[in-house]
PDB file of N, CA and C in Angstrom:
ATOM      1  N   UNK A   1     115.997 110.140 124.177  1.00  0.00           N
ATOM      2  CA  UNK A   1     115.190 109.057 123.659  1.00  0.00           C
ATOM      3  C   UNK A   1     115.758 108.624 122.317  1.00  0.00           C
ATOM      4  N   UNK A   2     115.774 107.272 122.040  1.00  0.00           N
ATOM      5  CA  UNK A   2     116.803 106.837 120.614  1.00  0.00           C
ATOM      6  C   UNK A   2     115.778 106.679 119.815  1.00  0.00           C
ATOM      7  N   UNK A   3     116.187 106.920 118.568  1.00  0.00           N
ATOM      8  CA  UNK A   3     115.070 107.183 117.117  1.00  0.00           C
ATOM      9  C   UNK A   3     114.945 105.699 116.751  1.00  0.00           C
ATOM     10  N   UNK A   4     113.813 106.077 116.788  1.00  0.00           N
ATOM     11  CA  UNK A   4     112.739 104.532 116.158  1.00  0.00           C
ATOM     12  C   UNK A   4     112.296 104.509 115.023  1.00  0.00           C
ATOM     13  N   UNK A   5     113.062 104.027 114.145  1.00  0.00           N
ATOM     14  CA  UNK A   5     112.278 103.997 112.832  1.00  0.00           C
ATOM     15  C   UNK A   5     111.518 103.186 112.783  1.00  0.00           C
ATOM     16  N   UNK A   6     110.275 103.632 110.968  1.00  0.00           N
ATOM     17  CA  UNK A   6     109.751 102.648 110.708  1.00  0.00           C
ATOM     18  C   UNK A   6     109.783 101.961 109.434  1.00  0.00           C
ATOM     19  N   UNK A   7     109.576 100.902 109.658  1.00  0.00           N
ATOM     20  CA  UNK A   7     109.594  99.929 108.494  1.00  0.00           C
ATOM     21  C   UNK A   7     108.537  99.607 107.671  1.00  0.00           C
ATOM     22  N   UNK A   8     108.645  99.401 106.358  1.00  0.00           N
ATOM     23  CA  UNK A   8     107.558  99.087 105.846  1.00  0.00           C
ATOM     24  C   UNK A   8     107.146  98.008 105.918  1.00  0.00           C
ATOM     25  N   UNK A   9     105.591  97.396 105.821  1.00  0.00           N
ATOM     26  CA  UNK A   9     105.244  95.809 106.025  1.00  0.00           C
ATOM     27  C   UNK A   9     105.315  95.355 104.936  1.00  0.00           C
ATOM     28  N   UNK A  10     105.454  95.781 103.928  1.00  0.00           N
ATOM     29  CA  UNK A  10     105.593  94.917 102.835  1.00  0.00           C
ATOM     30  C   UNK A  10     106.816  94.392 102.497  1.00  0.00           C
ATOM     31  N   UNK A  11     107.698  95.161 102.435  1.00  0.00           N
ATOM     32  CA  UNK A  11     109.188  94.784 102.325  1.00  0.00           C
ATOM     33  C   UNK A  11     109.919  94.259 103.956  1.00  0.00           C
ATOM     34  N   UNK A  12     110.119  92.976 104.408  1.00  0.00           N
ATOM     35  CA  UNK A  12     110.308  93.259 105.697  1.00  0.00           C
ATOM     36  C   UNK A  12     111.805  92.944 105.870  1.00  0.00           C
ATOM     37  N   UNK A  13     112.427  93.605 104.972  1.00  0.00           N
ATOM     38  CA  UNK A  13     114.251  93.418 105.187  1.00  0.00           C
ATOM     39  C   UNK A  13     114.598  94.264 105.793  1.00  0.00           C
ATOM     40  N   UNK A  14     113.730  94.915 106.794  1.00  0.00           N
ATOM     41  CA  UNK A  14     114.954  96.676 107.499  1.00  0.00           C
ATOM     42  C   UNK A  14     114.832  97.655 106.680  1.00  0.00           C
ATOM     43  N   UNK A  15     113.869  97.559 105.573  1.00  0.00           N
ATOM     44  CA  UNK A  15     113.964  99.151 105.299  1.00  0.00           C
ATOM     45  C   UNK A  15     113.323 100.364 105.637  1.00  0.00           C
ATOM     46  N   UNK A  16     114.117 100.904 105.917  1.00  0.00           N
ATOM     47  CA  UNK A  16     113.792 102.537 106.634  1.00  0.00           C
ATOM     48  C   UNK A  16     112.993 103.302 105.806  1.00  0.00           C
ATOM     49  N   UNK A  17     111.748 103.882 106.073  1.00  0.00           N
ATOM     50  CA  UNK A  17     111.020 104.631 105.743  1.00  0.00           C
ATOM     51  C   UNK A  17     111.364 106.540 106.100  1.00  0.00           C
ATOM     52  N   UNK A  18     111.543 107.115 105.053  1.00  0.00           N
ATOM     53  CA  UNK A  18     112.032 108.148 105.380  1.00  0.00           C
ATOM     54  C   UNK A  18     111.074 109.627 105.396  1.00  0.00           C
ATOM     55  N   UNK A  19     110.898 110.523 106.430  1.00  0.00           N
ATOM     56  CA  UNK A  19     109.833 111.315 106.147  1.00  0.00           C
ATOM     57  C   UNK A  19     109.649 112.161 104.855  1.00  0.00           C
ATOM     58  N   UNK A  20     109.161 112.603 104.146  1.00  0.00           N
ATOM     59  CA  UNK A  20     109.397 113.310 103.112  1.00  0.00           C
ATOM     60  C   UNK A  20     109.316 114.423 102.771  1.00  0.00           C
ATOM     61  N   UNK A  21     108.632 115.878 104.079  1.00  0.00           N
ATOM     62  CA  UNK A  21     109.038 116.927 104.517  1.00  0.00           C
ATOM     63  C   UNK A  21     110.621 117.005 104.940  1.00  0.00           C
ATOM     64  N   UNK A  22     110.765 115.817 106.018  1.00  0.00           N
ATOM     65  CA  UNK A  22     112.719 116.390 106.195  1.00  0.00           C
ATOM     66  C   UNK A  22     113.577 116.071 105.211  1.00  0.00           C
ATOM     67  N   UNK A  23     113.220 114.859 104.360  1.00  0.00           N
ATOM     68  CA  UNK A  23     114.070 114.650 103.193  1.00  0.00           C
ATOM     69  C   UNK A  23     114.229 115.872 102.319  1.00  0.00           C
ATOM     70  N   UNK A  24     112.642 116.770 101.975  1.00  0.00           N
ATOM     71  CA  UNK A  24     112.893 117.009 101.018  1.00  0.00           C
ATOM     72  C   UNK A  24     112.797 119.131 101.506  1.00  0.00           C
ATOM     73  N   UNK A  25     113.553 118.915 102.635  1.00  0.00           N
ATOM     74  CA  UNK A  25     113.415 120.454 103.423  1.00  0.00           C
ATOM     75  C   UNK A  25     111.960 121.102 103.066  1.00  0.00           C
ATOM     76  N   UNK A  26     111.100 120.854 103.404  1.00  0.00           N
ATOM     77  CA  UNK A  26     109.920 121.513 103.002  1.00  0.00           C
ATOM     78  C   UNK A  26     109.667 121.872 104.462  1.00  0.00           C
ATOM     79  N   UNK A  27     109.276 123.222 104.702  1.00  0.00           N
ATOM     80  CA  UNK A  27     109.270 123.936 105.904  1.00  0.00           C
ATOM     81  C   UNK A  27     107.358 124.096 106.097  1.00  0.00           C
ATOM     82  N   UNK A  28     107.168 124.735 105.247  1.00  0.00           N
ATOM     83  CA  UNK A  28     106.235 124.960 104.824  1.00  0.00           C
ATOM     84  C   UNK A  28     104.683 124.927 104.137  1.00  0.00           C
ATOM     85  N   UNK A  29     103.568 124.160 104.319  1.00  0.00           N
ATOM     86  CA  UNK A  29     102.852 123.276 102.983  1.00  0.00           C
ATOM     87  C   UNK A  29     101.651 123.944 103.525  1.00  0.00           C
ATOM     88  N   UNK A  30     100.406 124.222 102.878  1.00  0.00           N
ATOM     89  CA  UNK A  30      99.985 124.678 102.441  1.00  0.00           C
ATOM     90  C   UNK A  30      98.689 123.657 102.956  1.00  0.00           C
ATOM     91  N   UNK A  31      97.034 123.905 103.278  1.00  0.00           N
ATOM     92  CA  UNK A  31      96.000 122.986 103.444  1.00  0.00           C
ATOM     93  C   UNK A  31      95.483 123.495 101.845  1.00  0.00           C
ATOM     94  N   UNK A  32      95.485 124.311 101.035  1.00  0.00           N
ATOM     95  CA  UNK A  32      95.171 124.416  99.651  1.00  0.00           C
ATOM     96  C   UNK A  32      95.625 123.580  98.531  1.00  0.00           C
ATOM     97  N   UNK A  33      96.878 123.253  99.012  1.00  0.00           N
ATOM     98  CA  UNK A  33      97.690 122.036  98.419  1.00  0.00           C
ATOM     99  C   UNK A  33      97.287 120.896  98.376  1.00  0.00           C
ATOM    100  N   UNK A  34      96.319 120.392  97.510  1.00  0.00           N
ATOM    101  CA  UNK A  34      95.430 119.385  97.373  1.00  0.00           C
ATOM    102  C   UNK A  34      96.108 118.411  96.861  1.00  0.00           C
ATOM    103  N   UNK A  35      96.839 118.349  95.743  1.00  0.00           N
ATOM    104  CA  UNK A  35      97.321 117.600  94.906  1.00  0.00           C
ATOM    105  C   UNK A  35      98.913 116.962  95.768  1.00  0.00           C
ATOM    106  N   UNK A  36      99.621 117.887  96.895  1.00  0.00           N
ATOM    107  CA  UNK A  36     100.287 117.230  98.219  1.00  0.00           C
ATOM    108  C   UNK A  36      99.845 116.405  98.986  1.00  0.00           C
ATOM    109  N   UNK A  37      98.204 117.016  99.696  1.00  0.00           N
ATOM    110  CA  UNK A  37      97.483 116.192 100.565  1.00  0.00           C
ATOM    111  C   UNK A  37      97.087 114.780 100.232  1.00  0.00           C
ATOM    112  N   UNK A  38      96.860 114.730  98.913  1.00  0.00           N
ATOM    113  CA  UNK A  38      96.162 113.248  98.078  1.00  0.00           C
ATOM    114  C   UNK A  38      96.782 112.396  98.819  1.00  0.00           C
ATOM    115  N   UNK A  39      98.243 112.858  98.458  1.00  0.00           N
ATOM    116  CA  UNK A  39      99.280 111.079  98.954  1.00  0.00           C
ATOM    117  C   UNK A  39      99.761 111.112 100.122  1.00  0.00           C
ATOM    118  N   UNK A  40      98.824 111.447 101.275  1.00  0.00           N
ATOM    119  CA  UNK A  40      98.927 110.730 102.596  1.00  0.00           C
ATOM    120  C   UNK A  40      97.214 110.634 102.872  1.00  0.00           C
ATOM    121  N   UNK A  41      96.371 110.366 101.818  1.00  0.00           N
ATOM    122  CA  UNK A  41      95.134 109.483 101.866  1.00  0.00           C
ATOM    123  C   UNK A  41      94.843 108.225 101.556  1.00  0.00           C
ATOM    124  N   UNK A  42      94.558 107.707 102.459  1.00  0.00           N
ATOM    125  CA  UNK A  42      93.952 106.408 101.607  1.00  0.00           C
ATOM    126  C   UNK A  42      92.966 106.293 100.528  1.00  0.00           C
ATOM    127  N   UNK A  43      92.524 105.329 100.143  1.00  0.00           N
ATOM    128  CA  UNK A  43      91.842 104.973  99.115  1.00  0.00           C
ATOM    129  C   UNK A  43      90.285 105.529  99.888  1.00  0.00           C
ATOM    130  N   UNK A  44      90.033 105.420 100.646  1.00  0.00           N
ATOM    131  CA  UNK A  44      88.861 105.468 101.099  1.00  0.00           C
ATOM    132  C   UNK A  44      88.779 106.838 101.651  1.00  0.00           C
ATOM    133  N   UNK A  45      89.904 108.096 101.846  1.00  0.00           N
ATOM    134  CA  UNK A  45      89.702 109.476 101.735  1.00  0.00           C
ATOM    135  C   UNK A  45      89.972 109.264 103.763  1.00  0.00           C
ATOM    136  N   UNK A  46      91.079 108.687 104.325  1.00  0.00           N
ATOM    137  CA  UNK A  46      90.986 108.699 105.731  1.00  0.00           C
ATOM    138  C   UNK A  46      92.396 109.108 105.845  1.00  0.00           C
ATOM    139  N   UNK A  47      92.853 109.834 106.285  1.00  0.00           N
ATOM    140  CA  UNK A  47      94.096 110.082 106.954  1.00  0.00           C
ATOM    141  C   UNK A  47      95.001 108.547 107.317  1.00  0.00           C
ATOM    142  N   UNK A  48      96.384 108.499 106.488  1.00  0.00           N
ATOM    143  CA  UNK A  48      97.035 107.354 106.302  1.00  0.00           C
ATOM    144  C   UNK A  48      97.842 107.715 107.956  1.00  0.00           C
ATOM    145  N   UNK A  49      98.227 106.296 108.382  1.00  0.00           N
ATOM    146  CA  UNK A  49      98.815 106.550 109.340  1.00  0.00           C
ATOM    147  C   UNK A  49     100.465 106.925 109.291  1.00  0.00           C
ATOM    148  N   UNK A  50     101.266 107.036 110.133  1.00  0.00           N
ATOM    149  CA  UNK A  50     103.047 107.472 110.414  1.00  0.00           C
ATOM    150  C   UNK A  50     103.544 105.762 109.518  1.00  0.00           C
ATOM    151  N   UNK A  51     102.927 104.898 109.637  1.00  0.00           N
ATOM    152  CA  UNK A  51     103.624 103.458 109.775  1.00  0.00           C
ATOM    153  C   UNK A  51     103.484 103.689 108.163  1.00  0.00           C
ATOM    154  N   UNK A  52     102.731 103.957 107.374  1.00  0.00           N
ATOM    155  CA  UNK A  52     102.571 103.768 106.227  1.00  0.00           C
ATOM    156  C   UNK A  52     102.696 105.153 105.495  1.00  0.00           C
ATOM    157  N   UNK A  53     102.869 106.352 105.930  1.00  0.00           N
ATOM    158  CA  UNK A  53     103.370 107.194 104.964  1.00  0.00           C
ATOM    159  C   UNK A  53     105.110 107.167 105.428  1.00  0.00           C
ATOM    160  N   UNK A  54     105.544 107.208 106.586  1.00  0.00           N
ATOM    161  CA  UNK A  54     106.802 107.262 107.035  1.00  0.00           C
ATOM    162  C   UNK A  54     106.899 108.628 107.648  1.00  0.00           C
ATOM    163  N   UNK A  55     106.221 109.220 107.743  1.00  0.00           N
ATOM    164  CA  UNK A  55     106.067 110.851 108.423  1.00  0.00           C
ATOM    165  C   UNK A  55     106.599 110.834 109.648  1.00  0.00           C
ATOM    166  N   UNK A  56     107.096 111.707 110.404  1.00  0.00           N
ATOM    167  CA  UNK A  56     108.051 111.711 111.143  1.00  0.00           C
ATOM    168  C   UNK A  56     106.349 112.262 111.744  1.00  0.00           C
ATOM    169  N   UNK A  57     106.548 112.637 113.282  1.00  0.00           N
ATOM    170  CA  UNK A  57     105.259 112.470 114.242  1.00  0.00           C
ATOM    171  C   UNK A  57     104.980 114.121 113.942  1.00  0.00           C
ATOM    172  N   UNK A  58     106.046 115.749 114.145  1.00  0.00           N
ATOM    173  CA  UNK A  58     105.964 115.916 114.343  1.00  0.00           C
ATOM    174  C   UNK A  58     105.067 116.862 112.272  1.00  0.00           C
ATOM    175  N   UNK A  59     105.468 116.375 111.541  1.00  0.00           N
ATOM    176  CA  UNK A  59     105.103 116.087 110.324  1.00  0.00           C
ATOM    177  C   UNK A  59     103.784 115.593 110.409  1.00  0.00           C
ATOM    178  N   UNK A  60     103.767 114.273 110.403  1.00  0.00           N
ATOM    179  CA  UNK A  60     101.939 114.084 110.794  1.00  0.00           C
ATOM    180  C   UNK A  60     101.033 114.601 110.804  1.00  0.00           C
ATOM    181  N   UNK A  61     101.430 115.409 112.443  1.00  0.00           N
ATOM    182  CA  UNK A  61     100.533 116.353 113.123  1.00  0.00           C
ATOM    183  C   UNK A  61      99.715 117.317 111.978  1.00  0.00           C
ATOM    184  N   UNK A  62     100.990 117.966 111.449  1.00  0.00           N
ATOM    185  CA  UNK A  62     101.004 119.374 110.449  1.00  0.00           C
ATOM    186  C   UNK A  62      99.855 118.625 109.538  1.00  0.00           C
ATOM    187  N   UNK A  63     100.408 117.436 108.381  1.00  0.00           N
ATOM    188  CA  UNK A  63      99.761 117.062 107.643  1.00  0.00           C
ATOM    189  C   UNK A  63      98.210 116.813 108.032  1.00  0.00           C
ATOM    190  N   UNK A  64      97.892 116.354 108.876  1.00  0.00           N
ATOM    191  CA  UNK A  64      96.624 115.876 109.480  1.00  0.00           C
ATOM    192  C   UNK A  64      95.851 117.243 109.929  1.00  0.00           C
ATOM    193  N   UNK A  65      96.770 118.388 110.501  1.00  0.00           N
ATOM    194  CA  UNK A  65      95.538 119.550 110.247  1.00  0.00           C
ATOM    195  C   UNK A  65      95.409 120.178 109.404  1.00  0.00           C
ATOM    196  N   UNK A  66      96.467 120.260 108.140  1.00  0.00           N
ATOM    197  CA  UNK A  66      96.123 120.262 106.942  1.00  0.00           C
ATOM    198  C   UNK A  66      94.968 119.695 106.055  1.00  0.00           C
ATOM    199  N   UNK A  67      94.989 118.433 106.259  1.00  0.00           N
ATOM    200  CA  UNK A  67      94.078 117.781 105.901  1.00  0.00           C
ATOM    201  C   UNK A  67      92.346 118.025 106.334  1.00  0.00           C
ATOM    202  N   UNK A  68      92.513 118.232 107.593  1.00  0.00           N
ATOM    203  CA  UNK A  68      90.993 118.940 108.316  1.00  0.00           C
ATOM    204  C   UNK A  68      90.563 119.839 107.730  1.00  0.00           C
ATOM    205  N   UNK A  69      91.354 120.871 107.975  1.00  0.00           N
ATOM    206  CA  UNK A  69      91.137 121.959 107.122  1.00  0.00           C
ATOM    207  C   UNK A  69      90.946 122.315 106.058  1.00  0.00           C
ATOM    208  N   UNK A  70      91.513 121.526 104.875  1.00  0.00           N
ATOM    209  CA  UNK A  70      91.152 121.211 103.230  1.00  0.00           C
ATOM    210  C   UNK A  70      89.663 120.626 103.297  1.00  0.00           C
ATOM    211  N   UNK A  71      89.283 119.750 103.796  1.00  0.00           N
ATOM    212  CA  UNK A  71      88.046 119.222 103.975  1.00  0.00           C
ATOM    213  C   UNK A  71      87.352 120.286 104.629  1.00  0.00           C
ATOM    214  N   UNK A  72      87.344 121.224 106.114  1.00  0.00           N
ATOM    215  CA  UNK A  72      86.293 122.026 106.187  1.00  0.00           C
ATOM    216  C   UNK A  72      86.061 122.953 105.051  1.00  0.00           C
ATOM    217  N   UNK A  73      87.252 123.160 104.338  1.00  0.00           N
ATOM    218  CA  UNK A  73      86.694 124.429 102.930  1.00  0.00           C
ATOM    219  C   UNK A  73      86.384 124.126 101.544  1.00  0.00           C
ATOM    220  N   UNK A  74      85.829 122.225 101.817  1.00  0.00           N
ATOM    221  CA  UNK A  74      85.654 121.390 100.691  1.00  0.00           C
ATOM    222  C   UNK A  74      86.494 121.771  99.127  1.00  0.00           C
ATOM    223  N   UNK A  75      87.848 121.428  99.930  1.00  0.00           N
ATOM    224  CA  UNK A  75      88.464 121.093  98.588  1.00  0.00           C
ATOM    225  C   UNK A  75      89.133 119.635  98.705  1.00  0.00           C
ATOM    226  N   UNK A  76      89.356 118.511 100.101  1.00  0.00           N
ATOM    227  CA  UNK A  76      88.784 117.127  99.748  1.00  0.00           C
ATOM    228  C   UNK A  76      87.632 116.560 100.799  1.00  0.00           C
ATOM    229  N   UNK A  77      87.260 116.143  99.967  1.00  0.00           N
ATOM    230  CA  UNK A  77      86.327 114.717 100.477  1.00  0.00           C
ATOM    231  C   UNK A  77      86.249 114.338 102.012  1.00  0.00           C
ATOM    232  N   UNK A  78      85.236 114.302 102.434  1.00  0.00           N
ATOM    233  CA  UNK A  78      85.555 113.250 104.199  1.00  0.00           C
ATOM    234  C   UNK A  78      85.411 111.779 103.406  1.00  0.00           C
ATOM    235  N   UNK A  79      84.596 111.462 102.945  1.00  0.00           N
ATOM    236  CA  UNK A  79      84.307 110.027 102.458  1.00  0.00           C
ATOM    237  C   UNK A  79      84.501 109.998 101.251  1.00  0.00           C
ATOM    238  N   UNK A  80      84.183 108.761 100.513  1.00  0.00           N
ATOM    239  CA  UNK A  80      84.335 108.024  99.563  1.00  0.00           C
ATOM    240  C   UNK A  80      83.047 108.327  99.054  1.00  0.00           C
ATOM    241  N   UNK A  81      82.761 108.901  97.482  1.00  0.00           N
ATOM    242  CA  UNK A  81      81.231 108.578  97.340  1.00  0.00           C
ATOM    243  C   UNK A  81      81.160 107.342  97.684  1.00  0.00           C
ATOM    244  N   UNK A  82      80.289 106.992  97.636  1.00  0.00           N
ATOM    245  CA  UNK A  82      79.308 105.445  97.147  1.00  0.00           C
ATOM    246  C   UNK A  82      78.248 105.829  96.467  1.00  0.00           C
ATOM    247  N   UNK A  83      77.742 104.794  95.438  1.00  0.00           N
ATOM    248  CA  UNK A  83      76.505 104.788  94.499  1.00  0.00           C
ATOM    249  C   UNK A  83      75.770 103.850  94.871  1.00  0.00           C
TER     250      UNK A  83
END
C-alpha cells in the first residue's frame, strides 16, 4: 500500500505533515505526561484528529489511549469548563 501523506489546510502548497513520535524516535510516552498530551487537544479538550496533528495512524491510536486514560485518573479534563 503507497504512503499517503497529509497536508495541512492551511498552507495548501504540498506540505507534508510529519509525525512527531517517528521524527523524534520516541518509543515510549507515558498517559501521566500531561504537559505531551495538551498538544494533540483541541481547544475544547477533544482528541485532535491524524489530519491536524500529522500523527501517523499507528501513533494516534497510542496517543488517544493515552489520552483516555489521563482523563479516567483526572489529570485532563473531558470538557471545557463553562461558567
Amino acid at each position: 500500500m503507497a504512503y499517503k501523506p497529509t497536508y495541512s489546510k492551511k498552507n495548501k502548497k504540498s506540505e507534508v505533515k510529519q509525525c512527531y513520535f517517528c521524527t523524534n524516535d520516541i518509543e515510549v510516552f507515558d498517559f501521566k505526561d500531561v504537559a505531551l498530551l495538551k498538544n494533540f487537544l483541541t481547544h475544547q479538550y477533544k482528541i485532535a484528529s491524524r489530519g491536524r496533528t500529522g500523527n501517523c495512524a499507528k501513533h494516534q491510536r497510542r496517543v488517544a489511549n493515552a489520552i483516555k486514560r489521563s482523563r479516567l485518573a483526572a489529570l485532563l479534563p473531558f470538557t471545557q469548563h463553562q461558567r
